[in-house]
C-alpha atoms as a PDB file:
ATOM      1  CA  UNK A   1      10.410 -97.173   3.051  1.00  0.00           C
ATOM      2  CA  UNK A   2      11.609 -95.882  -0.411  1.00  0.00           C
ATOM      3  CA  UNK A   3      13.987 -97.509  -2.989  1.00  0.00           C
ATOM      4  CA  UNK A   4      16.423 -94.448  -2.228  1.00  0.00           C
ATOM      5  CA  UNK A   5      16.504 -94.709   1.339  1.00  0.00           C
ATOM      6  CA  UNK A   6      20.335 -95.359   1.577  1.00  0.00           C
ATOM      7  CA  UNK A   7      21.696 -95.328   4.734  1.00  0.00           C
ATOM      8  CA  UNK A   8      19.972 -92.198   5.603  1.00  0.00           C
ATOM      9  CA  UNK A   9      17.614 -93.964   8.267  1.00  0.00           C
ATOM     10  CA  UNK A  10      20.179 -95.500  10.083  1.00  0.00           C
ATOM     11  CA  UNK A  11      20.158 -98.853   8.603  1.00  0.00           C
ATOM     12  CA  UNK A  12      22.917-101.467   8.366  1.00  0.00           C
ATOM     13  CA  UNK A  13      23.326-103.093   4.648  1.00  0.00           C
ATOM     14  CA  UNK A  14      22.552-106.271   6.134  1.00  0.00           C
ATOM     15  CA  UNK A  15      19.016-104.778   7.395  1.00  0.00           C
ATOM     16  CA  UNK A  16      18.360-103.141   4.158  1.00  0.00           C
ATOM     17  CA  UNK A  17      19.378-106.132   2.040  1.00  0.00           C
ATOM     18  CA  UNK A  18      15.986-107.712   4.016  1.00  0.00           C
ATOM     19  CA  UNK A  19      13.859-104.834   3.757  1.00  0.00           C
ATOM     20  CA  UNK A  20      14.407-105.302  -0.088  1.00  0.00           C
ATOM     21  CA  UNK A  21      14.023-108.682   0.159  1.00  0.00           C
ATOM     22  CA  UNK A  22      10.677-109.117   2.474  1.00  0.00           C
ATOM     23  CA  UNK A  23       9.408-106.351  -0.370  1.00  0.00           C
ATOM     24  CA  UNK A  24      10.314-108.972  -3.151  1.00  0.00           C
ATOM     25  CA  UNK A  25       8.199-111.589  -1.164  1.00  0.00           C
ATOM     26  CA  UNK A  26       5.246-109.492  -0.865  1.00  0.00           C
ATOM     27  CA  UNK A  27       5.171-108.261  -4.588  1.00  0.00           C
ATOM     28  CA  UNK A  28       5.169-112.179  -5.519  1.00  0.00           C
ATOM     29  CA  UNK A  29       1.998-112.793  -3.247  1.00  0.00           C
ATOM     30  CA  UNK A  30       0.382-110.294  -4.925  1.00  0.00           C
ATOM     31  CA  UNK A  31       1.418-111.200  -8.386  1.00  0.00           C
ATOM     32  CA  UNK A  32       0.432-114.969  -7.395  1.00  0.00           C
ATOM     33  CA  UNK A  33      -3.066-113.449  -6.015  1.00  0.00           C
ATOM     34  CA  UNK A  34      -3.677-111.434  -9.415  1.00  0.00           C
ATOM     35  CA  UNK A  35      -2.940-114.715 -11.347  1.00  0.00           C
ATOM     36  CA  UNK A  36      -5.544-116.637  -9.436  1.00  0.00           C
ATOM     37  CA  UNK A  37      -7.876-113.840 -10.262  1.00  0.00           C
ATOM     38  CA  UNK A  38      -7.220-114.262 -13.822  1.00  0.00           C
ATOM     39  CA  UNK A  39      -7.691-117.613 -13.976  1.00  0.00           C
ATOM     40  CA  UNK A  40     -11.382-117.348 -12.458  1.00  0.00           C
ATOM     41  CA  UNK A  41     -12.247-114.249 -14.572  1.00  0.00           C
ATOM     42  CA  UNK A  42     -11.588-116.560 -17.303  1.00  0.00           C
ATOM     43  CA  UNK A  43     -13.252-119.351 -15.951  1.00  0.00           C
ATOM     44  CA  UNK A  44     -16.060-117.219 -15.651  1.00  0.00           C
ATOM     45  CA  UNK A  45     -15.853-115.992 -19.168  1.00  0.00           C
ATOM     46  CA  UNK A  46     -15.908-119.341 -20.737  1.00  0.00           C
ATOM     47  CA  UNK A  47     -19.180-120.465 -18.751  1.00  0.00           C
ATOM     48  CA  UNK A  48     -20.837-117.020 -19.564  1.00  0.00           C
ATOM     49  CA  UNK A  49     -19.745-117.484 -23.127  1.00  0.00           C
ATOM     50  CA  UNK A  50     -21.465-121.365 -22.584  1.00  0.00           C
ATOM     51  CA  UNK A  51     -24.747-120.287 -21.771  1.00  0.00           C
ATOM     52  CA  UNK A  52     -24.671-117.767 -24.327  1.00  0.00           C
ATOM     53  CA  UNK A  53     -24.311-120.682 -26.975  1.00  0.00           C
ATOM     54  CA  UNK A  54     -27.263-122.145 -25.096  1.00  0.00           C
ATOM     55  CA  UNK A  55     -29.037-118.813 -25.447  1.00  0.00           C
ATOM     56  CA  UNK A  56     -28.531-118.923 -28.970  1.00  0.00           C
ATOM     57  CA  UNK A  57     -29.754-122.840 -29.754  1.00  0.00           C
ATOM     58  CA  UNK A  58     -32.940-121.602 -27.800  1.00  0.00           C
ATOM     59  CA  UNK A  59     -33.167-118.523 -30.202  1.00  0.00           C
ATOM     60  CA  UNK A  60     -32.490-120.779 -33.531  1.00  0.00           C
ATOM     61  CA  UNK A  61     -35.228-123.002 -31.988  1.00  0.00           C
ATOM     62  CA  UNK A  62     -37.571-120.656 -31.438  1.00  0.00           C
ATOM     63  CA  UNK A  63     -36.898-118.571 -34.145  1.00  0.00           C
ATOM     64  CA  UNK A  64     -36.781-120.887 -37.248  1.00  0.00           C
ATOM     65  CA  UNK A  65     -38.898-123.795 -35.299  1.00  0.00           C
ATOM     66  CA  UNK A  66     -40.970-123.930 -38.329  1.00  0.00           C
ATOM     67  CA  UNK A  67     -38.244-124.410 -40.450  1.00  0.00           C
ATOM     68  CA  UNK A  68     -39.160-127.279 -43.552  1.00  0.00           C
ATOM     69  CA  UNK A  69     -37.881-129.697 -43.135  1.00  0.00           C
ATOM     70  CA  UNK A  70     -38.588-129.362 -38.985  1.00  0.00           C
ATOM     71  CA  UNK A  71     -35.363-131.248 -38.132  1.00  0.00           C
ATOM     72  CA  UNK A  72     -33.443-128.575 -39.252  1.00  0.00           C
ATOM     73  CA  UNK A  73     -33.942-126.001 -36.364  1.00  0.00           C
ATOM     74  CA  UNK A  74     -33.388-128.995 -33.753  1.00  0.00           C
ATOM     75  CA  UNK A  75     -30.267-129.546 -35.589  1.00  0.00           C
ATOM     76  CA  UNK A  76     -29.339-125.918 -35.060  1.00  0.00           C
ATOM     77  CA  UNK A  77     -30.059-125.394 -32.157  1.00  0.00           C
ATOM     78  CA  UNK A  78     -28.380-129.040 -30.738  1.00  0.00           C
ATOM     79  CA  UNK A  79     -25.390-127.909 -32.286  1.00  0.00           C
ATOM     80  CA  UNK A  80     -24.892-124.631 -30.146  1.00  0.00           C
ATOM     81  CA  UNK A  81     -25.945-126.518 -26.950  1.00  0.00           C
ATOM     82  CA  UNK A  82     -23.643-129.009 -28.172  1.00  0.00           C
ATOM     83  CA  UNK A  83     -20.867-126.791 -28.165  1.00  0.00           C
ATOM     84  CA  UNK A  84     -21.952-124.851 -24.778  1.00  0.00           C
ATOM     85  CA  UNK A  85     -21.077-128.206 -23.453  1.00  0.00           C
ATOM     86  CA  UNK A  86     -17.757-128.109 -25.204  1.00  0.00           C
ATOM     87  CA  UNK A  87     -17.046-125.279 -23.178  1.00  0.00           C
ATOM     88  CA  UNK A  88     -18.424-125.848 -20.368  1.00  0.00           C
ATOM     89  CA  UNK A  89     -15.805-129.052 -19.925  1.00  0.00           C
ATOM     90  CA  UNK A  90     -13.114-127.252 -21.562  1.00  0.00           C
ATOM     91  CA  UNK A  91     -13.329-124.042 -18.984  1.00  0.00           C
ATOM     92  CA  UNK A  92     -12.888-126.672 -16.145  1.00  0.00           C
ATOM     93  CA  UNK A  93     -10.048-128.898 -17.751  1.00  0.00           C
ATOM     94  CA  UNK A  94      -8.380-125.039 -18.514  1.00  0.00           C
ATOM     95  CA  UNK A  95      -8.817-123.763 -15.145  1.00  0.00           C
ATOM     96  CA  UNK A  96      -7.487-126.952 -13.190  1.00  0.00           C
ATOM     97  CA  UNK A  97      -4.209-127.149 -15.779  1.00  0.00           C
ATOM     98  CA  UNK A  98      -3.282-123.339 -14.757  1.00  0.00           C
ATOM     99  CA  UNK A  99      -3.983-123.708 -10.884  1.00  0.00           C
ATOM    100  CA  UNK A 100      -1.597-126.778 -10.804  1.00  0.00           C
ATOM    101  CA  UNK A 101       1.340-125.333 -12.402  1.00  0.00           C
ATOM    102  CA  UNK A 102       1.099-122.551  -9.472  1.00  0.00           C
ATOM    103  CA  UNK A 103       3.167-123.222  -6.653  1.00  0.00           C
ATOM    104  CA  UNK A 104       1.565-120.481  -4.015  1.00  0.00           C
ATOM    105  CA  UNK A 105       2.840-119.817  -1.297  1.00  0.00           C
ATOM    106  CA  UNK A 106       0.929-117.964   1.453  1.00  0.00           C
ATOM    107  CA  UNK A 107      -2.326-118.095  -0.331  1.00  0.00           C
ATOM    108  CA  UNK A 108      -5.138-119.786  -0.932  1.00  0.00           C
ATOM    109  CA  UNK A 109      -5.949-121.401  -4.174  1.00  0.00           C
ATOM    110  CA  UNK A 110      -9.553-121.749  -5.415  1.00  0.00           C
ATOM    111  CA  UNK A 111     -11.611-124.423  -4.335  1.00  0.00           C
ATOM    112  CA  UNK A 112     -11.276-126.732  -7.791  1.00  0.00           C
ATOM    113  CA  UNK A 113     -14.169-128.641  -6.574  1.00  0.00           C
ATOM    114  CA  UNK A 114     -16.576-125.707  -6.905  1.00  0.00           C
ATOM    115  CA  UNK A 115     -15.013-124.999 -10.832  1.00  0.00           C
ATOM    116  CA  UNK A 116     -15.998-129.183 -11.368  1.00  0.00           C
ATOM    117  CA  UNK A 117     -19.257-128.631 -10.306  1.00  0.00           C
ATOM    118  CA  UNK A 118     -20.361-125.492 -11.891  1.00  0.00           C
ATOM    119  CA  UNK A 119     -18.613-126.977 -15.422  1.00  0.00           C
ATOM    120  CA  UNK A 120     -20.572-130.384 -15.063  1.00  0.00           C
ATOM    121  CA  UNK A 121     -24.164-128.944 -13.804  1.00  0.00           C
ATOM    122  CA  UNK A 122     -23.623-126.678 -17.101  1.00  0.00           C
ATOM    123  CA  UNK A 123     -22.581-129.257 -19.224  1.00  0.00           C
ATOM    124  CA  UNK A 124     -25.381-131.680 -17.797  1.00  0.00           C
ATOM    125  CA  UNK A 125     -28.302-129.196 -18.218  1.00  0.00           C
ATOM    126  CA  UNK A 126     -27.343-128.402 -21.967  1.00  0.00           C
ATOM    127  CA  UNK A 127     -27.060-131.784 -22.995  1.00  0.00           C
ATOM    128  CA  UNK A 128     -30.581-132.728 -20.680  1.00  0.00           C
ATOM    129  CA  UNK A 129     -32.017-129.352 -23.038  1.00  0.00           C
ATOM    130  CA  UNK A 130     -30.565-131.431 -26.350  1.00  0.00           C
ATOM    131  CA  UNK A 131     -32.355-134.273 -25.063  1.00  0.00           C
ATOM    132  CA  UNK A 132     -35.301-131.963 -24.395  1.00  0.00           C
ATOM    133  CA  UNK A 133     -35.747-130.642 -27.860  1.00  0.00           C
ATOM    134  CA  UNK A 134     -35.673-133.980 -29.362  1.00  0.00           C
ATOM    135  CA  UNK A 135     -37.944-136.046 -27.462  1.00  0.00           C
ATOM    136  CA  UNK A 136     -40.377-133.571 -26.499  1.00  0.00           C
ATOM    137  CA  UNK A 137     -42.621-131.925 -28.535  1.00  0.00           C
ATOM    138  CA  UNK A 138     -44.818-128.903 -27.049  1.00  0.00           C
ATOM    139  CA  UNK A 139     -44.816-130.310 -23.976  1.00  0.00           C
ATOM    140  CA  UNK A 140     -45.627-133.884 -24.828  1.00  0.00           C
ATOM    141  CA  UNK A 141     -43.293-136.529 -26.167  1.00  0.00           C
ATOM    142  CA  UNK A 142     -43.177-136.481 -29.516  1.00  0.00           C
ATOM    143  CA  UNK A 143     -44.920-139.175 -31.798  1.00  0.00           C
END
């Protein structure tokens, strides 16, 4: 059916006054499905941008591990892990606050429990790596 249908197909004002209006419900399902999309694109973005801050403590660390004094590439490195968890968290505490101020209607939201444990299991492994690089040392624990 086209916006300038008129009464040219034999329809009553009434009936057209739904047509329009079942079209109006349909564009806001979409629109409500292309804003859940969004949301886990960017959820996505922040955990890809997390474990490229843990890609990058690994590089300082192996990179500059024989920094002087030999602290100093630990600290480096700890501090991009550190901040992989940062956004780790903050992608799931971001995510949740925009799926609860939707109000859908047909559809399905995402499942939030899946976003919770892909942020944690991030967050957990880069602060298990921080513990890594300080306690171990070449595969034994340090003296």
């Amino acid at each position: 059916m086209s916006d300038k249908s008129g009464y040219d197909n034999g329809d009553t004002p009434d009936e057209q006054e739904e047509d329009r209006e079942e079209l109006a419900r349909e564009r806001t399902d979409m629109a409500e499905d292309r804003t859940i999309m969004a949301v886990e694109r960017t959820f996505a973005g922040w955990i890809r941008t997390a474990f490229a801050a843990i890609g990058i403590g690994l590089a300082f660390r192996v990179l500059f591990g024989e920094l002087d004094p030999p602290w100093l590439a630990k600290g480096l490195a700890s501090l991009f892990i550190a901040f992989a968890v940062f956004l780790s968290l903050s992608a799931y505490k971001r995510a949740v606050a925009s799926l609860e101020r939707m109000h859908p209607h047909v559809l399905e939201r995402p499942d939030i429990p899946s976003f919770k444990w892909l942020s944690y299991g991030v967050a957990l492994g880069a602060a298990l790596l921080i513990a890594g690089l300080w306690v171990l040392n070449d595969g034994s624990l340090a003296s």
